[in-house]
PDB file of N, CA and C in Angstrom:
ATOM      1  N   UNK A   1     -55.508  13.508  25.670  1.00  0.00           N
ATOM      2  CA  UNK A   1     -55.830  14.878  25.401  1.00  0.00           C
ATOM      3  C   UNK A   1     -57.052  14.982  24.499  1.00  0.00           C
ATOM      4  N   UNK A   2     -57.424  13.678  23.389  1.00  0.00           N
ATOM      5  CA  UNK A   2     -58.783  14.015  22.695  1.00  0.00           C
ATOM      6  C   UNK A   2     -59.744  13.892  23.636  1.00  0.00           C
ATOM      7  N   UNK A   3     -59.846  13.232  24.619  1.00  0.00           N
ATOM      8  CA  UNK A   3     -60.962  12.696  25.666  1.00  0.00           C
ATOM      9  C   UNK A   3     -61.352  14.017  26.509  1.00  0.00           C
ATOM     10  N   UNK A   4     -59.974  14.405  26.890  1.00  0.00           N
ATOM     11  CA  UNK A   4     -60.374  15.991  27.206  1.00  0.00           C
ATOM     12  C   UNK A   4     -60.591  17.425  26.044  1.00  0.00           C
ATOM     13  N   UNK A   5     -60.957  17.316  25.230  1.00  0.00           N
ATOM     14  CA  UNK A   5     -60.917  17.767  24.256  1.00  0.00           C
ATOM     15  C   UNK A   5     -60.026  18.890  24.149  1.00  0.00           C
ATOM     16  N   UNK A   6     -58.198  18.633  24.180  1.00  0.00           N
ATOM     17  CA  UNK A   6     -57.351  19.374  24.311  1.00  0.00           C
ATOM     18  C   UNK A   6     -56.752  19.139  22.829  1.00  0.00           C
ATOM     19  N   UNK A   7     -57.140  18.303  22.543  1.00  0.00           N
ATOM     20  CA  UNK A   7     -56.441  18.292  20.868  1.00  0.00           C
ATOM     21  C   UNK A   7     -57.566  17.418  20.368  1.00  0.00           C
ATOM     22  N   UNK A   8     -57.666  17.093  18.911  1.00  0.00           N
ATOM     23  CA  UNK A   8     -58.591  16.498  17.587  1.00  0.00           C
ATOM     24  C   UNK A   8     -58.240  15.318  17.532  1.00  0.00           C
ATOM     25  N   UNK A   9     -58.951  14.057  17.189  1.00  0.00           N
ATOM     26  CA  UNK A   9     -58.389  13.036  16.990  1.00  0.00           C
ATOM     27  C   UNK A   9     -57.218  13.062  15.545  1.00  0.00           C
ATOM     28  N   UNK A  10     -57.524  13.890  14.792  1.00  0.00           N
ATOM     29  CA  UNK A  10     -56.824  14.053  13.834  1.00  0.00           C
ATOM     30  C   UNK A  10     -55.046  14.782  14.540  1.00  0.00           C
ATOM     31  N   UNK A  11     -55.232  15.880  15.132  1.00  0.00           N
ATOM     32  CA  UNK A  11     -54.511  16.694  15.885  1.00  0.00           C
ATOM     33  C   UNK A  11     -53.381  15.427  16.247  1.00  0.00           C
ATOM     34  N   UNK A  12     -53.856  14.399  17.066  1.00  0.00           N
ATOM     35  CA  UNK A  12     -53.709  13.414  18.185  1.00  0.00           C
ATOM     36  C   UNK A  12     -52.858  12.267  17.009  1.00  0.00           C
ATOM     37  N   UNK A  13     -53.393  12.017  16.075  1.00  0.00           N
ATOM     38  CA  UNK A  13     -52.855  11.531  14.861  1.00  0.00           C
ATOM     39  C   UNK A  13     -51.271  11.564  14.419  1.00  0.00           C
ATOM     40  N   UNK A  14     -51.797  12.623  14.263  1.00  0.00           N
ATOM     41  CA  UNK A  14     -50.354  13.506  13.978  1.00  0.00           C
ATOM     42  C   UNK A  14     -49.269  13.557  14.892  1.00  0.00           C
ATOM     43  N   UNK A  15     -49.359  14.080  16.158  1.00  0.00           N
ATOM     44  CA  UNK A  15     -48.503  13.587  17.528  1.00  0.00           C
ATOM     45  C   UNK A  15     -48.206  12.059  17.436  1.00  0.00           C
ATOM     46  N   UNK A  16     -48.668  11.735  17.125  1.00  0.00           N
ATOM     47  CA  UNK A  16     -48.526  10.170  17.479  1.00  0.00           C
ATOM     48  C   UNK A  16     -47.553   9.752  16.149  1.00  0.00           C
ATOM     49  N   UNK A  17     -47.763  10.167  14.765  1.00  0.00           N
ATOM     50  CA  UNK A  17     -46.568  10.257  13.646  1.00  0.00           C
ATOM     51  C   UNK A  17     -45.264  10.887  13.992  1.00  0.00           C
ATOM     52  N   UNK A  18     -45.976  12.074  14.513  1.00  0.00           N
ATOM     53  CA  UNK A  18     -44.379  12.768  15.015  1.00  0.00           C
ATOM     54  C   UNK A  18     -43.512  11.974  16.018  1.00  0.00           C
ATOM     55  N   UNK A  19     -43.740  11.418  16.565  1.00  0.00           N
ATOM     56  CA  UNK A  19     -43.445  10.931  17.721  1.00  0.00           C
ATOM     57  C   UNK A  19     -42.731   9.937  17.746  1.00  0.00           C
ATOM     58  N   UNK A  20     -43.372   9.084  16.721  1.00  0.00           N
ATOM     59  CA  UNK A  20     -42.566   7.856  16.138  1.00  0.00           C
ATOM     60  C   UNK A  20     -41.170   7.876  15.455  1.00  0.00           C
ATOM     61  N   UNK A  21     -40.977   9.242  15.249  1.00  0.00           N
ATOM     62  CA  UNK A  21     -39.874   9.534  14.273  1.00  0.00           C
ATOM     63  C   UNK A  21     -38.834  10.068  15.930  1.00  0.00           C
ATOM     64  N   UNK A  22     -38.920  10.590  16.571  1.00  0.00           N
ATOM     65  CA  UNK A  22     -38.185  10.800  17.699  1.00  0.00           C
ATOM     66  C   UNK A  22     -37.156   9.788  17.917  1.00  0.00           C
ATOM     67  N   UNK A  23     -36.919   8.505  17.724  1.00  0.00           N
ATOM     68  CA  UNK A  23     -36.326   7.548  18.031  1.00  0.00           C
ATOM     69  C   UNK A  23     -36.071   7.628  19.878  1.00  0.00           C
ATOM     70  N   UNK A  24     -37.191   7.366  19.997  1.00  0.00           N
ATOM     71  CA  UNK A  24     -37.040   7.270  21.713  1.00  0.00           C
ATOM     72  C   UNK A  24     -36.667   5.771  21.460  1.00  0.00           C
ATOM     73  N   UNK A  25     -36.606   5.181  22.876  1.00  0.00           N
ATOM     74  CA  UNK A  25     -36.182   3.842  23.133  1.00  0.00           C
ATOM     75  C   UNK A  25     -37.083   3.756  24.533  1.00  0.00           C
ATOM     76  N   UNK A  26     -37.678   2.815  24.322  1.00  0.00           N
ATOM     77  CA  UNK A  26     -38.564   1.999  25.920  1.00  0.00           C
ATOM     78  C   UNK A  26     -37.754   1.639  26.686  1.00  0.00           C
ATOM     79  N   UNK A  27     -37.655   1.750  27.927  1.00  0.00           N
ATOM     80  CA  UNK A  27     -36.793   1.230  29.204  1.00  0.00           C
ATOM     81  C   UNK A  27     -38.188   0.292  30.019  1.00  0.00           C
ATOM     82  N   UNK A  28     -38.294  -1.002  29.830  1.00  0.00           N
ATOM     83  CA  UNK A  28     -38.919  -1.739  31.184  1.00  0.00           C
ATOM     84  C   UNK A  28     -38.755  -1.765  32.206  1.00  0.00           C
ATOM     85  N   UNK A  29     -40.332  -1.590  32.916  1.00  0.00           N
ATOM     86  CA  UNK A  29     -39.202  -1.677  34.523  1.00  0.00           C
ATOM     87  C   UNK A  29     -38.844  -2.828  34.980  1.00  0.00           C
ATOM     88  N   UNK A  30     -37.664  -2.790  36.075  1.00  0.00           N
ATOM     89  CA  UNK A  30     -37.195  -3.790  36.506  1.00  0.00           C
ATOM     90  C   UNK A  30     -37.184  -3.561  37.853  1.00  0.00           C
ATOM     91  N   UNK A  31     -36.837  -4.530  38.228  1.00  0.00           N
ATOM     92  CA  UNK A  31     -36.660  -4.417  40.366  1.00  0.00           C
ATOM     93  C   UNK A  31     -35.413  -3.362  40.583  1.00  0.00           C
ATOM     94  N   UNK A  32     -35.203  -2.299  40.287  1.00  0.00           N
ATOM     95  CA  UNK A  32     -34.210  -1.523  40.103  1.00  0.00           C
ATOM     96  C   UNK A  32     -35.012   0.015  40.696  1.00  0.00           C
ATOM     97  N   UNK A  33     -36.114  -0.246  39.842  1.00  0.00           N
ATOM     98  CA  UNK A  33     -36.865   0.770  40.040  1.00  0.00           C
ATOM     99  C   UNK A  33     -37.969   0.270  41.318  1.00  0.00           C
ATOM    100  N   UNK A  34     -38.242  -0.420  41.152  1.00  0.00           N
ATOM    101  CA  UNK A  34     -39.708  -0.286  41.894  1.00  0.00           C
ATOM    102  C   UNK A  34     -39.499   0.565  43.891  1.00  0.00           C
ATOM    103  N   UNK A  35     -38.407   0.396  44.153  1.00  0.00           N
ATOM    104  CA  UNK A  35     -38.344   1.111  45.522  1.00  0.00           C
ATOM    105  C   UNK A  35     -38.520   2.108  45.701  1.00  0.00           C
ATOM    106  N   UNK A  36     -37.520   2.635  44.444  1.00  0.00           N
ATOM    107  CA  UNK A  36     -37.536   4.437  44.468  1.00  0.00           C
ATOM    108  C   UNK A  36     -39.165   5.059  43.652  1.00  0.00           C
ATOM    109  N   UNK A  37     -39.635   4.100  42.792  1.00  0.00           N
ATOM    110  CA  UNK A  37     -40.935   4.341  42.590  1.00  0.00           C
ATOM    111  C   UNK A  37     -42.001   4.303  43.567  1.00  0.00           C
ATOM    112  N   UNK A  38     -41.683   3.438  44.453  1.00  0.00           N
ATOM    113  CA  UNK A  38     -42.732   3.670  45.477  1.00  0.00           C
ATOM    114  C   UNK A  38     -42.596   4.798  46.483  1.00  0.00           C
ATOM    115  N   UNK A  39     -41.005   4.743  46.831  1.00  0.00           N
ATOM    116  CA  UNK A  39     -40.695   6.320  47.815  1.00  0.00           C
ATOM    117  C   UNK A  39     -41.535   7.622  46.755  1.00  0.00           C
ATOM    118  N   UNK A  40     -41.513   7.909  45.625  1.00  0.00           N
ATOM    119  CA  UNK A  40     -41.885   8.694  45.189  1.00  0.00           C
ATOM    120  C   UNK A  40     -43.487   8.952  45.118  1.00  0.00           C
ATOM    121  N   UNK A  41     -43.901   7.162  45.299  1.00  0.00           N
ATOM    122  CA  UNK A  41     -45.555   7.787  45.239  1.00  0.00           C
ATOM    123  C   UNK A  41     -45.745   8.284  46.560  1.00  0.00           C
ATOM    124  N   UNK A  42     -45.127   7.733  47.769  1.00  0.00           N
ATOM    125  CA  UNK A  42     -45.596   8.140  48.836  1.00  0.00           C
ATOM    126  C   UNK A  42     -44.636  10.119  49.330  1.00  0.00           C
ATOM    127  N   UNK A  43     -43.971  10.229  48.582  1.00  0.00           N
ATOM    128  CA  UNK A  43     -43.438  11.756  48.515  1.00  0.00           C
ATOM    129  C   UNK A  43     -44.119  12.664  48.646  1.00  0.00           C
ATOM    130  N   UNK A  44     -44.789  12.859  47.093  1.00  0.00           N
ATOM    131  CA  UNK A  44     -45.719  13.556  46.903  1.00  0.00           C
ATOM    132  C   UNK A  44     -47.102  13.353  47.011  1.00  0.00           C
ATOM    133  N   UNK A  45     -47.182  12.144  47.476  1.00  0.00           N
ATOM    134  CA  UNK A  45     -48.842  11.874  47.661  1.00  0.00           C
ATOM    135  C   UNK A  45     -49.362  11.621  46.116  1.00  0.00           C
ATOM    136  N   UNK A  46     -48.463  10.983  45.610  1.00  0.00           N
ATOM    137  CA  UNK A  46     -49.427  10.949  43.824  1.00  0.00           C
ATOM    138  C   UNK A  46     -50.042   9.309  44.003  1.00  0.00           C
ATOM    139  N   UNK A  47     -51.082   9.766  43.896  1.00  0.00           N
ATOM    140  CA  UNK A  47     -51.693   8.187  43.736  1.00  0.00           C
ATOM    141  C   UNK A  47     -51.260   7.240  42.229  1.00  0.00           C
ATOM    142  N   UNK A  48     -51.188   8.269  40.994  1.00  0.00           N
ATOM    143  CA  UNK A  48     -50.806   7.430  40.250  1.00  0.00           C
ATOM    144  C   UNK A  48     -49.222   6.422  40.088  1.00  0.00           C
ATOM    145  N   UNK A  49     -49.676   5.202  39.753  1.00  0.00           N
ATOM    146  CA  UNK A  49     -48.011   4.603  40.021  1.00  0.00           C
ATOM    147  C   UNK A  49     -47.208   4.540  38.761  1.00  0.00           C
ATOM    148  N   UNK A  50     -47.712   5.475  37.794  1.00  0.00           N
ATOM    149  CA  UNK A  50     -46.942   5.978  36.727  1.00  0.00           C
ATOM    150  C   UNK A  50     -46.624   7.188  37.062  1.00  0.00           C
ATOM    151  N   UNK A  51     -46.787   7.503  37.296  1.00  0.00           N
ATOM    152  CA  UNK A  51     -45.874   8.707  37.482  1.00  0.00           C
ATOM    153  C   UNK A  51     -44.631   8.502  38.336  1.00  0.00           C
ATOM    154  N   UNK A  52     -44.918   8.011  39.635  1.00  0.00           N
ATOM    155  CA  UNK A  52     -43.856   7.535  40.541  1.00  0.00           C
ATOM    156  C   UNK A  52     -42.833   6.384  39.342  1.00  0.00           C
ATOM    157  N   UNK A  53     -43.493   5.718  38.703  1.00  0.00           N
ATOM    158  CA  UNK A  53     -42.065   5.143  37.973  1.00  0.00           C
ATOM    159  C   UNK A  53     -41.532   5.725  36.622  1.00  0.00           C
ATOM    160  N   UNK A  54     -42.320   7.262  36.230  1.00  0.00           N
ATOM    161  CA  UNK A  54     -41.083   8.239  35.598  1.00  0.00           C
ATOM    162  C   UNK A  54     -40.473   8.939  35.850  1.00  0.00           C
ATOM    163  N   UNK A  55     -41.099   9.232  37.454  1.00  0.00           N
ATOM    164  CA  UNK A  55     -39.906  10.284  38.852  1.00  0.00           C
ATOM    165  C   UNK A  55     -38.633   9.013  38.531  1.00  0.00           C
ATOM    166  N   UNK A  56     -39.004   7.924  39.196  1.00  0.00           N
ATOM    167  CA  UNK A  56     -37.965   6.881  39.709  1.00  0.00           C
ATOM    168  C   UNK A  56     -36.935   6.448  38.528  1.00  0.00           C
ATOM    169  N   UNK A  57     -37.637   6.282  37.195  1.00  0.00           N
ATOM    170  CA  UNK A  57     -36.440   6.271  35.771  1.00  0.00           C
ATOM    171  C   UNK A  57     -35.680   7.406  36.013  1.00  0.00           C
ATOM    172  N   UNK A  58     -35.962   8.559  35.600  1.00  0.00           N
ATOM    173  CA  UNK A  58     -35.670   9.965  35.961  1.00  0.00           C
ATOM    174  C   UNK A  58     -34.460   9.902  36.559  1.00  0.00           C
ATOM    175  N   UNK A  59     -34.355   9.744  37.571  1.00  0.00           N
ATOM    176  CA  UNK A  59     -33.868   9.931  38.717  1.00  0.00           C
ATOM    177  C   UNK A  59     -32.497   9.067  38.901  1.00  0.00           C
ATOM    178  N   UNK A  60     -32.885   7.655  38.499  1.00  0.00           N
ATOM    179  CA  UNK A  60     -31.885   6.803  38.412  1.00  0.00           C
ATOM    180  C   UNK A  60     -31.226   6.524  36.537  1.00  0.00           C
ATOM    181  N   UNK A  61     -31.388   7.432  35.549  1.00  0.00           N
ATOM    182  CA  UNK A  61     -30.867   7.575  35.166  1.00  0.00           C
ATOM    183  C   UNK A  61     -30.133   9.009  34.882  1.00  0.00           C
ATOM    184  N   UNK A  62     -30.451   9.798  35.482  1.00  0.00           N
ATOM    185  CA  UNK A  62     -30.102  11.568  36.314  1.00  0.00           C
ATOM    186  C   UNK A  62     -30.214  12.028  34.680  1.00  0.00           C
ATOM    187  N   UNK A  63     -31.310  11.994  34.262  1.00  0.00           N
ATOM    188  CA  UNK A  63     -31.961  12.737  33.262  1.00  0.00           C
ATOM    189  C   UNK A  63     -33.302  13.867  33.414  1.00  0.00           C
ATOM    190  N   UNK A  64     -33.383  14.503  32.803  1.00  0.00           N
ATOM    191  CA  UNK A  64     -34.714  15.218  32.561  1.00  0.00           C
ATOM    192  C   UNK A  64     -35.750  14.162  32.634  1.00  0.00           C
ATOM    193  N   UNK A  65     -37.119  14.962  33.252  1.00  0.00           N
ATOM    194  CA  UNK A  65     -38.113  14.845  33.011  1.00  0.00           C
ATOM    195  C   UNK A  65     -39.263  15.424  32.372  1.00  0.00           C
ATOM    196  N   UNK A  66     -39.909  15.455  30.977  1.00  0.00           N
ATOM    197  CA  UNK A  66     -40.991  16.596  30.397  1.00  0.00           C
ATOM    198  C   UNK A  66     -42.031  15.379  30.830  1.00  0.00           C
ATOM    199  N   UNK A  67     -42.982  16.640  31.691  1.00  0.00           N
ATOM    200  CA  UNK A  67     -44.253  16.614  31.518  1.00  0.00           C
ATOM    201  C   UNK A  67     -45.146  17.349  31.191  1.00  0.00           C
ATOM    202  N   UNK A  68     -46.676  17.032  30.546  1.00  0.00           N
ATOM    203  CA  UNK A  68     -47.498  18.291  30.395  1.00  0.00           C
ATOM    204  C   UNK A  68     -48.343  18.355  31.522  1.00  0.00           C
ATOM    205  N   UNK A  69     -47.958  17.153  32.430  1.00  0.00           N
ATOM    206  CA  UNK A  69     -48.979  17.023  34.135  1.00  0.00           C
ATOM    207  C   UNK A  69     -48.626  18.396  34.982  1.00  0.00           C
ATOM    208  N   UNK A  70     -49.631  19.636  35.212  1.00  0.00           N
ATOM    209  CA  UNK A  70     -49.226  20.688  36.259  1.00  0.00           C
ATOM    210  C   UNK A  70     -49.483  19.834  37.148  1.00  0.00           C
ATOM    211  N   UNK A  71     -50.015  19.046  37.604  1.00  0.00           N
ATOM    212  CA  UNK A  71     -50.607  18.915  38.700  1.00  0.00           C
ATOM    213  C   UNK A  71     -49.462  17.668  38.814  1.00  0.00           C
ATOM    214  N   UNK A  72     -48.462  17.315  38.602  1.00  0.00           N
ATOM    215  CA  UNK A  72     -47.408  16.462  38.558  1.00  0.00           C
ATOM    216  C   UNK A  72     -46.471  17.172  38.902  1.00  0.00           C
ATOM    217  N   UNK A  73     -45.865  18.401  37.727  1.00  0.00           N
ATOM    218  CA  UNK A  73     -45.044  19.062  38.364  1.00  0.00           C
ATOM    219  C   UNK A  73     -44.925  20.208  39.385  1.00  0.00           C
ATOM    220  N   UNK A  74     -46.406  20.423  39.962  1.00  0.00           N
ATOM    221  CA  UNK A  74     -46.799  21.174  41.101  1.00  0.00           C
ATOM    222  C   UNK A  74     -45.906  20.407  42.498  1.00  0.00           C
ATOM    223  N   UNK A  75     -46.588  19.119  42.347  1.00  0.00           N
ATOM    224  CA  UNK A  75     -46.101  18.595  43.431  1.00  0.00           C
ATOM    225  C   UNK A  75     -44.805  18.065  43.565  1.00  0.00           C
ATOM    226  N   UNK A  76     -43.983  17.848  42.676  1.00  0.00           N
ATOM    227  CA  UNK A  76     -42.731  17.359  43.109  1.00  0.00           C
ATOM    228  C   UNK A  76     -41.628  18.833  42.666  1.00  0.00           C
ATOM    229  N   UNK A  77     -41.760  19.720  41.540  1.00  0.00           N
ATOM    230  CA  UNK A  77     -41.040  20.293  41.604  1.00  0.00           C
ATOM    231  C   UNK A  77     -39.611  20.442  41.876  1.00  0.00           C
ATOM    232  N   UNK A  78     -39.059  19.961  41.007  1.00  0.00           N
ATOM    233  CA  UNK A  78     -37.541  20.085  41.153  1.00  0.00           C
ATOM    234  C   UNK A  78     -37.038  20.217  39.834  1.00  0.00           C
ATOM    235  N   UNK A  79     -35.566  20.353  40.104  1.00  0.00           N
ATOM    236  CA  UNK A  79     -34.882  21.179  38.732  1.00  0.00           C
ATOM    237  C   UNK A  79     -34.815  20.247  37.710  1.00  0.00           C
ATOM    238  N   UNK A  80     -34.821  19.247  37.879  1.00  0.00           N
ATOM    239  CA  UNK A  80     -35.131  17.528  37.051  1.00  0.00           C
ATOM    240  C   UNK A  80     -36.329  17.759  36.476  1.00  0.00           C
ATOM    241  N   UNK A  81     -37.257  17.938  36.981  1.00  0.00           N
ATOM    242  CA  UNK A  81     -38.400  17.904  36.341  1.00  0.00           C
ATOM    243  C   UNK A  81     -39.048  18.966  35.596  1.00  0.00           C
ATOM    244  N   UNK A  82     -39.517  19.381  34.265  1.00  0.00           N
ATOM    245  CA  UNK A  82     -39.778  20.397  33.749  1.00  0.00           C
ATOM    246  C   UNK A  82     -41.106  20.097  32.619  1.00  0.00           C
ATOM    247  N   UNK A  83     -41.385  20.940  33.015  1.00  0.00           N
ATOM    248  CA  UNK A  83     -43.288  20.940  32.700  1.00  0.00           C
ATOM    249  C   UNK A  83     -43.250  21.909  31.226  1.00  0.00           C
ATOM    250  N   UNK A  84     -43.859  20.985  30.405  1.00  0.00           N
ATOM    251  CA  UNK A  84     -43.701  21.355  28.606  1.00  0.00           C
ATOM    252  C   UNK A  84     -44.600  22.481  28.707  1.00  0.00           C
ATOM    253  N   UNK A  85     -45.855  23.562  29.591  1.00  0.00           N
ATOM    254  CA  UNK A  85     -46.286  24.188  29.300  1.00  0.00           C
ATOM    255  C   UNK A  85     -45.257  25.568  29.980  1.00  0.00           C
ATOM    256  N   UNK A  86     -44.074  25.267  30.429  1.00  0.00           N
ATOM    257  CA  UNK A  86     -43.505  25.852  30.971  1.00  0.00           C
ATOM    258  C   UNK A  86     -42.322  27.267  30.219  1.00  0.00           C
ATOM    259  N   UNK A  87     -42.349  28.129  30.180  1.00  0.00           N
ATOM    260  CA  UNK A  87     -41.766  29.237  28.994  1.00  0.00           C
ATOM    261  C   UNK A  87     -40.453  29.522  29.116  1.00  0.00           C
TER     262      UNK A  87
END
């Protein structure tokens, strides 16, 4: 988002402190995912193969998805998936 000048490197800073405090947890992928990651790139036509393997986590752990990608959640759209600029 600084590269697009959607936030400050300072701004960007800060997200990145906040963020750390979230206590997320990393999931690696494993051969678990990679099938349903690939059905998904070829779904929606997303060339990126990140995205297809946070449809495919998603999905196989039947959780939410936030993104700030419209152009992510344009194309797959479903009740799983929910777009952070969304009200």
């Amino acid at each position: 988002m600084v590269r697009f000048g959607e936030l400050t490197p300072t701004e960007a800073q800060r997200a990145l402190a906040l963020s750390q405090r979230l206590g997320l947890h990393l999931v690696p992928p494993d051969g678990a995912q990679v099938r349903p990651a690939f059905e998904w790139t070829v779904r929606p036509n997303r060339a990126a193969a990140y995205d297809s393997s946070y449809l495919a986590l998603a999905e196989i752990l039947r959780c939410q998805l936030w993104t700030a990608d419209r152009h992510l959640h344009d194309a797959v759209n479903l009740p799983w998936e929910c777009c952070a600029g969304d009200g």
